[in-house]
N, C-alpha and C. Protein backbone atom coordinates (compact mmCIF):
# COMPACT_ATOMS: atom_id res chain seq x y z
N UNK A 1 -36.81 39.52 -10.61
CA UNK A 1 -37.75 38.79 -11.45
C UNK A 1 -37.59 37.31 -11.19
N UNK A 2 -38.82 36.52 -11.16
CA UNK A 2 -38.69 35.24 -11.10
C UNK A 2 -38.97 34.31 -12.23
N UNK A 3 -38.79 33.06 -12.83
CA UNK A 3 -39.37 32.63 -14.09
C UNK A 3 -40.66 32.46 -13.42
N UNK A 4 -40.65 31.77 -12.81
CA UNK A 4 -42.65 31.58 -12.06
C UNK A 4 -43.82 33.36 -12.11
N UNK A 5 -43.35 33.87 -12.65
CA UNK A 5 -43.84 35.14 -12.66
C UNK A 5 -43.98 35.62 -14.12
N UNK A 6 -43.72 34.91 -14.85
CA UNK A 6 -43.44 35.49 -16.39
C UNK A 6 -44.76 35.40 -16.99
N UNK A 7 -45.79 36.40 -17.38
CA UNK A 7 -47.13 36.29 -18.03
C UNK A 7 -48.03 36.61 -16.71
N UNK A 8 -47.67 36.69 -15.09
CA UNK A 8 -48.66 37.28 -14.46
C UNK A 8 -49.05 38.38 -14.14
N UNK A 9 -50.10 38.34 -14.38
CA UNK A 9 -50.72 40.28 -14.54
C UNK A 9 -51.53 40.26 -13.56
N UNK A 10 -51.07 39.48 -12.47
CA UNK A 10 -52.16 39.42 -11.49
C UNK A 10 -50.83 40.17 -10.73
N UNK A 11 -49.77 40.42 -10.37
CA UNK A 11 -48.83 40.72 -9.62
C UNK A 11 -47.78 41.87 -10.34
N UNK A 12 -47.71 43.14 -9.33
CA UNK A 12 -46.84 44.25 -9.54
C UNK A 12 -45.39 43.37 -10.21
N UNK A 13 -45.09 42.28 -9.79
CA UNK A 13 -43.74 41.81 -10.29
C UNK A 13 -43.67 40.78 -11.48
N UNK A 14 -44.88 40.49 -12.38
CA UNK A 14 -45.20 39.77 -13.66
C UNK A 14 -44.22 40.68 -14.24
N UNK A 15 -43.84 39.94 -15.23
CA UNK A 15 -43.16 39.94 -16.43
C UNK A 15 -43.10 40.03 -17.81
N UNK A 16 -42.97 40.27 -18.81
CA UNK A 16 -43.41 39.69 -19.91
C UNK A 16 -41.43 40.12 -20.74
N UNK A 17 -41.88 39.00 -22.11
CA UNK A 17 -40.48 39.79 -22.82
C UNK A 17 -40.97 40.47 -23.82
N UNK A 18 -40.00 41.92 -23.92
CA UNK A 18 -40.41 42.66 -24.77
C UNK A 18 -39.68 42.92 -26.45
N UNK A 19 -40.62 43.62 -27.08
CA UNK A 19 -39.29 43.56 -28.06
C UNK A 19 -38.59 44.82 -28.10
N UNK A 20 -37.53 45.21 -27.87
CA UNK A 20 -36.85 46.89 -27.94
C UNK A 20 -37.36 47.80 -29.02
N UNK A 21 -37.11 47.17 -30.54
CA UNK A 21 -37.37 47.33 -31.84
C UNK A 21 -39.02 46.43 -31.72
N UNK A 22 -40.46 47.24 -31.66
CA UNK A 22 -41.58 46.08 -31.99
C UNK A 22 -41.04 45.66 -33.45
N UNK A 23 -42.19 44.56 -33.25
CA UNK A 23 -42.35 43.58 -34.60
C UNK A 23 -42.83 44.39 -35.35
N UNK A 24 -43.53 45.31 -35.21
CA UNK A 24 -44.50 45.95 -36.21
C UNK A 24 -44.09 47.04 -36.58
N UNK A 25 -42.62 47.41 -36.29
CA UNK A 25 -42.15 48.51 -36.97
C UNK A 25 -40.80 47.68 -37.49
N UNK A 26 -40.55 46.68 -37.57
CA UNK A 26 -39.58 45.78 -38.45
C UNK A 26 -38.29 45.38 -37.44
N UNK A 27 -38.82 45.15 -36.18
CA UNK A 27 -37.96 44.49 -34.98
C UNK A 27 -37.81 43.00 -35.11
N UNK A 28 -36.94 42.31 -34.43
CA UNK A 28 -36.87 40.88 -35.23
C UNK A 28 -36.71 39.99 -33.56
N UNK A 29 -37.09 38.91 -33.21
CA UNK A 29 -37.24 37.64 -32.81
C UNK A 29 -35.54 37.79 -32.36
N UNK A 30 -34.96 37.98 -32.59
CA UNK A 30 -33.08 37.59 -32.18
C UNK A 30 -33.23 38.36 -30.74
N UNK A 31 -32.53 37.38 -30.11
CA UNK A 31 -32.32 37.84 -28.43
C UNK A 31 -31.35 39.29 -28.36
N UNK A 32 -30.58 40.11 -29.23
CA UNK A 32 -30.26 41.51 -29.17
C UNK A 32 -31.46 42.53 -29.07
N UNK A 33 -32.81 42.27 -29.94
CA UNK A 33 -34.09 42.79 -29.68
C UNK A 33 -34.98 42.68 -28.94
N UNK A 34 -34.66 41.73 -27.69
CA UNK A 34 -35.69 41.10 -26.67
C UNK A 34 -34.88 41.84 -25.25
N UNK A 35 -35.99 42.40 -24.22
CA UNK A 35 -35.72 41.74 -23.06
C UNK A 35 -36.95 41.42 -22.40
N UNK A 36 -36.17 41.38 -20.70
CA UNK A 36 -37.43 41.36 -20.08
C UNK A 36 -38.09 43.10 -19.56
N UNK A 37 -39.21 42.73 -19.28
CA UNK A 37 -40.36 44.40 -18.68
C UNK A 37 -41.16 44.01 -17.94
N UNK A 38 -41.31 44.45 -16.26
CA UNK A 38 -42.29 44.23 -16.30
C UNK A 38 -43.81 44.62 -17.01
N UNK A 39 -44.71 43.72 -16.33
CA UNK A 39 -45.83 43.56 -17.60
C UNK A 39 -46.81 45.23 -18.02
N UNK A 40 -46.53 45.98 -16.26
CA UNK A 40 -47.53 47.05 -16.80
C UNK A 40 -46.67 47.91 -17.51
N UNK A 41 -45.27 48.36 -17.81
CA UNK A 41 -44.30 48.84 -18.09
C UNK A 41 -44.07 48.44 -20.41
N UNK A 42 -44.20 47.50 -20.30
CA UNK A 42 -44.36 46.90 -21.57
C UNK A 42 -45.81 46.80 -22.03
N UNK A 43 -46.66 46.99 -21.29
CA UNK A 43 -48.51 47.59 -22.01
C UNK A 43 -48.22 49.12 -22.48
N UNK A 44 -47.63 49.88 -21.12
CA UNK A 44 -47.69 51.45 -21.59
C UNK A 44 -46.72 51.67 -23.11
N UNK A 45 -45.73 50.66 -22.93
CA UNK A 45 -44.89 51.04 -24.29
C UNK A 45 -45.39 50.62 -25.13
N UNK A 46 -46.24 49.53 -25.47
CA UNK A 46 -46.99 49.03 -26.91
C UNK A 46 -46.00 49.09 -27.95
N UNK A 47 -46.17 49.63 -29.37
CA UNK A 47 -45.18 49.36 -30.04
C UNK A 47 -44.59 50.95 -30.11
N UNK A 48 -44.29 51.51 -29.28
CA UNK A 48 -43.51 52.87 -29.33
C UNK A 48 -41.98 52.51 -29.33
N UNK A 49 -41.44 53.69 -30.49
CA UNK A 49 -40.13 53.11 -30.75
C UNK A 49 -39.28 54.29 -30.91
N UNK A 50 -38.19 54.95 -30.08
CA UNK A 50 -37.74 54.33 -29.31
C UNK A 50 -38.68 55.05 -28.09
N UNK A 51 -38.12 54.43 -27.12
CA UNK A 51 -38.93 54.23 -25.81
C UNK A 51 -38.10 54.51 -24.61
N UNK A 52 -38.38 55.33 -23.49
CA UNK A 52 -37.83 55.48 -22.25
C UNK A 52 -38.70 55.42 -20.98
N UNK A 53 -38.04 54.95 -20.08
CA UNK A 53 -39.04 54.86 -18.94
C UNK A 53 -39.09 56.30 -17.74
């Protein structure tokens, strides 16, 4: 992963950060609940909890 890649969905290797725990099932902002995914990998998971690839 590169930082220059973080938010592009134009490229197999975009990025985004995800939350492990979503927000919307009461996941929280603290870096233990974050990583990185790439971006099409973190669309298919949406807020599914828990989650495997």
């Amino acid at each position: 992963m590169k930082y220059s890649e973080h938010g592009d969905t134009n490229t197999k290797y975009g990025w985004e950060i995800d939350h492990i725990k979503p927000s919307s099932k009461g996941g929280s902002d603290n870096l233990d609940n974050l990583q990185p995914m790439y971006w099409e990998n973190n669309r298919k998971k949406s807020d599914t909890f828990p989650w495997s690839c």
